[in-house]
Protein backbone atom coordinates (compact mmCIF):
# COMPACT_ATOMS: atom_id res chain seq x y z
CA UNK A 1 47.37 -6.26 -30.11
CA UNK A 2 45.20 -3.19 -30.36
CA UNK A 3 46.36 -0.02 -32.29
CA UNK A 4 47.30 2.19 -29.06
CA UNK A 5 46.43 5.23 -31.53
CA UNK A 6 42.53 4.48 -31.19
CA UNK A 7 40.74 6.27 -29.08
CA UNK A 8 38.26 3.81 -27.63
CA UNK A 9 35.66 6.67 -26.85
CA UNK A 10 35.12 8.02 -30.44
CA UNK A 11 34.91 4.53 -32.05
CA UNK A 12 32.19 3.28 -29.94
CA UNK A 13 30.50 6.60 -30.59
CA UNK A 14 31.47 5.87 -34.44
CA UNK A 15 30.17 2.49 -34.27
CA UNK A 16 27.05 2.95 -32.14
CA UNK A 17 25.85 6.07 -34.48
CA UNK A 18 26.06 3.87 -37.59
CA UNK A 19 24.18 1.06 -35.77
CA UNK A 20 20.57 0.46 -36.02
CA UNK A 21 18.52 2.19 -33.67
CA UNK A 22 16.80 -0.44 -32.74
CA UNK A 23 20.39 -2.55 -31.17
CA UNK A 24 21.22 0.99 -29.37
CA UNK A 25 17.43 0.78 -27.79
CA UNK A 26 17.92 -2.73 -26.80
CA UNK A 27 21.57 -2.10 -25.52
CA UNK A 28 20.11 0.91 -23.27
CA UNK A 29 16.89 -0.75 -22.16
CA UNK A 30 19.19 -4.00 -21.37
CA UNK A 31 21.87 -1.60 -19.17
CA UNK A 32 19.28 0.76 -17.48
CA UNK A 33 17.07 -2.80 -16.58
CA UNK A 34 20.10 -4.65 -15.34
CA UNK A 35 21.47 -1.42 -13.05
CA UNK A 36 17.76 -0.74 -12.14
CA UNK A 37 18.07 -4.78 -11.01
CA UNK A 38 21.62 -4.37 -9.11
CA UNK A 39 20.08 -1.06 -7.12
CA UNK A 40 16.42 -3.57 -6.25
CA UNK A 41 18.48 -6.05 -5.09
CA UNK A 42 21.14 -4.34 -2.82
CA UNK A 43 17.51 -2.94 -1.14
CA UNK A 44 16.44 -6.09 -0.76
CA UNK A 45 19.66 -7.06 0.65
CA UNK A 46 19.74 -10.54 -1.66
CA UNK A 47 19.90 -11.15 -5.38
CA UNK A 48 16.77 -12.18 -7.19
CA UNK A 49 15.32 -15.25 -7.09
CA UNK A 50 18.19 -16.24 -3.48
CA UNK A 51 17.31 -17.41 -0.59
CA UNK A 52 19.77 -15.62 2.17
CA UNK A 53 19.73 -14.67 5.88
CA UNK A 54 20.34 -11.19 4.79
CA UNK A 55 17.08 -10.70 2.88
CA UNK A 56 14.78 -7.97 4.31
CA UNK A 57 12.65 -7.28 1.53
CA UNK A 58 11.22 -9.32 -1.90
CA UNK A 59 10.56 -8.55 -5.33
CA UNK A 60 7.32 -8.51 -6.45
CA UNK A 61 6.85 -7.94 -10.56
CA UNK A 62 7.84 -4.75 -12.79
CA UNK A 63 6.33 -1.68 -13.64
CA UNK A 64 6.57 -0.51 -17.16
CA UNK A 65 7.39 3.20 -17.86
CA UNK A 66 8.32 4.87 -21.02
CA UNK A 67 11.64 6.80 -21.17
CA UNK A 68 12.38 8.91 -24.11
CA UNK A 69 15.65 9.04 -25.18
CA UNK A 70 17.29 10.58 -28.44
CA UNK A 71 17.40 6.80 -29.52
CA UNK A 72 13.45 6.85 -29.24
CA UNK A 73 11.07 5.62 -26.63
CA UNK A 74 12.03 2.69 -24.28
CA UNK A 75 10.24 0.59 -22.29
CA UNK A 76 11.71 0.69 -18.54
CA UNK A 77 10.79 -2.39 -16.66
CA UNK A 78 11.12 -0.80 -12.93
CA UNK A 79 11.32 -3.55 -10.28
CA UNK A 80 8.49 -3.46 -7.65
CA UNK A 81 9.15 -4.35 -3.82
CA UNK A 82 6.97 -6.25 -1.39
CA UNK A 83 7.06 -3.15 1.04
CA UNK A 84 8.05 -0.10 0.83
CA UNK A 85 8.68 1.44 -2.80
CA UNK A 86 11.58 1.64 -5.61
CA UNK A 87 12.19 4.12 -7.92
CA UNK A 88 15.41 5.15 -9.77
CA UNK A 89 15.67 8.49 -9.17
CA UNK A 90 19.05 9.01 -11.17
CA UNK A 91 17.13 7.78 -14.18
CA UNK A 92 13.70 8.85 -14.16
CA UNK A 93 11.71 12.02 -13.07
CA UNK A 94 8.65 11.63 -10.77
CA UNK A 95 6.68 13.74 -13.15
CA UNK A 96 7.16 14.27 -16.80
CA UNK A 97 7.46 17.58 -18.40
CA UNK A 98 3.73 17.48 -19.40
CA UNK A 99 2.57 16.82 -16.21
CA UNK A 100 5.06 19.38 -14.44
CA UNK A 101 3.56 22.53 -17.05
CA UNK A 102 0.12 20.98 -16.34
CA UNK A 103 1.38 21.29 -12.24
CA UNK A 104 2.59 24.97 -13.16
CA UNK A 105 -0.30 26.24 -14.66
CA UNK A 106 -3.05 24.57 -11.88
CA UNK A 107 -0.66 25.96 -9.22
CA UNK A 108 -0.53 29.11 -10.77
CA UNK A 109 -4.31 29.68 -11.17
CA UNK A 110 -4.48 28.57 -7.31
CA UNK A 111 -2.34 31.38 -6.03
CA UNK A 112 -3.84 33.58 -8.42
CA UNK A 113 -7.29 32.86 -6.49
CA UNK A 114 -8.80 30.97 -9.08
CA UNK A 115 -11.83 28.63 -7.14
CA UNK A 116 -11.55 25.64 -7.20
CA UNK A 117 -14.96 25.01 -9.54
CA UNK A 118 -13.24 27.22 -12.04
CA UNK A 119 -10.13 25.10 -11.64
CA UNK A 120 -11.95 21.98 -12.03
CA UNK A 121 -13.31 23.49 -15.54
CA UNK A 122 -9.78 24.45 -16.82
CA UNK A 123 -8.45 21.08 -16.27
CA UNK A 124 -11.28 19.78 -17.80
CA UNK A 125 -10.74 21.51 -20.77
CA UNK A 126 -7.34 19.91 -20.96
CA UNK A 127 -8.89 16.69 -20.65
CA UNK A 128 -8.45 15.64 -16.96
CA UNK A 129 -12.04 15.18 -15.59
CA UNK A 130 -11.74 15.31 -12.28
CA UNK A 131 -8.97 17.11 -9.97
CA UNK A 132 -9.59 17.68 -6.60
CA UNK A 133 -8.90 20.24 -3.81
CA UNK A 134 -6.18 18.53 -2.11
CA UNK A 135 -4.75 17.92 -5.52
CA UNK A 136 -4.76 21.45 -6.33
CA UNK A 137 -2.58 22.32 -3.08
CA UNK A 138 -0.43 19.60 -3.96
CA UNK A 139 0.13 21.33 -6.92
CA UNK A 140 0.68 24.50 -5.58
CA UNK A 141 2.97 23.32 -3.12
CA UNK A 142 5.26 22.84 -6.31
CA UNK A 143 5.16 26.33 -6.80
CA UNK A 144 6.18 27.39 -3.72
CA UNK A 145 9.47 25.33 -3.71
């Protein structure tokens, strides 16, 4: 019989911290890919790899995303659909913080009534070579919400 006086919370945490890192990354990566899995298939409306009657929609491969976590860098293996598009939005942003300063600052210079050329040269400079207009009001679109 278990010892009632253990809280189960703070030894998992005990035993988890004095793990390897690399068994906490696999334990993650195998949790987040297995929910990501559940969420694909309830879309799909059958389990991968069934046949069923109430299938509207098929798998078709992964793609691979990094996700940094205080337990380092995983490898996400997001489920693809034959049409339409998945993405686990509880888990993963649509843009990583890089990319959203990099958004701020073209978005910026756009409502600042920076051209366009001169835009092209900033990003440039950050090492993007090409970005074009309809990018930029993407971008600035950001801004305004």
């Amino acid at each position: 019989m278990a010892n009632p006086s253990i809280d189960p919370a703070r030894f998992l945490h005990e035993h988890l911290t004095a793990a390897s890192p690399d068994l906490l990354r696999s334990l993650l990566t195998t949790f987040i890919d297995t929910l990501m899995s559940a969420e694909a298939d309830a879309i799909c409306g059958a389990e991968y790899g069934t046949s069923s009657p109430e299938r509207v929609n098929t798998r078709n491969g992964y793609r691979h995303r990094d996700f940094d976590t205080r337990a380092g860098t995983l490898d996400i293996a997001i489920p693809k659909l034959r049409s339409g598009s998945y993405f686990p939005d509880w888990l993963l942003e649509r843009r990583k913080r890089a990319e959203a300063a990099l958004t701020s600052v073209v978005a910026t210079c756009y409502l600042l009534g920076v051209s366009t050329r001169r835009m092209d040269k900033l990003v440039e400079s950050l090492g993007i070579t090409r970005l074009s207009k309809s990018q930029v009001s993407v971008m600035a679109r950001d801004l305004d919400e």
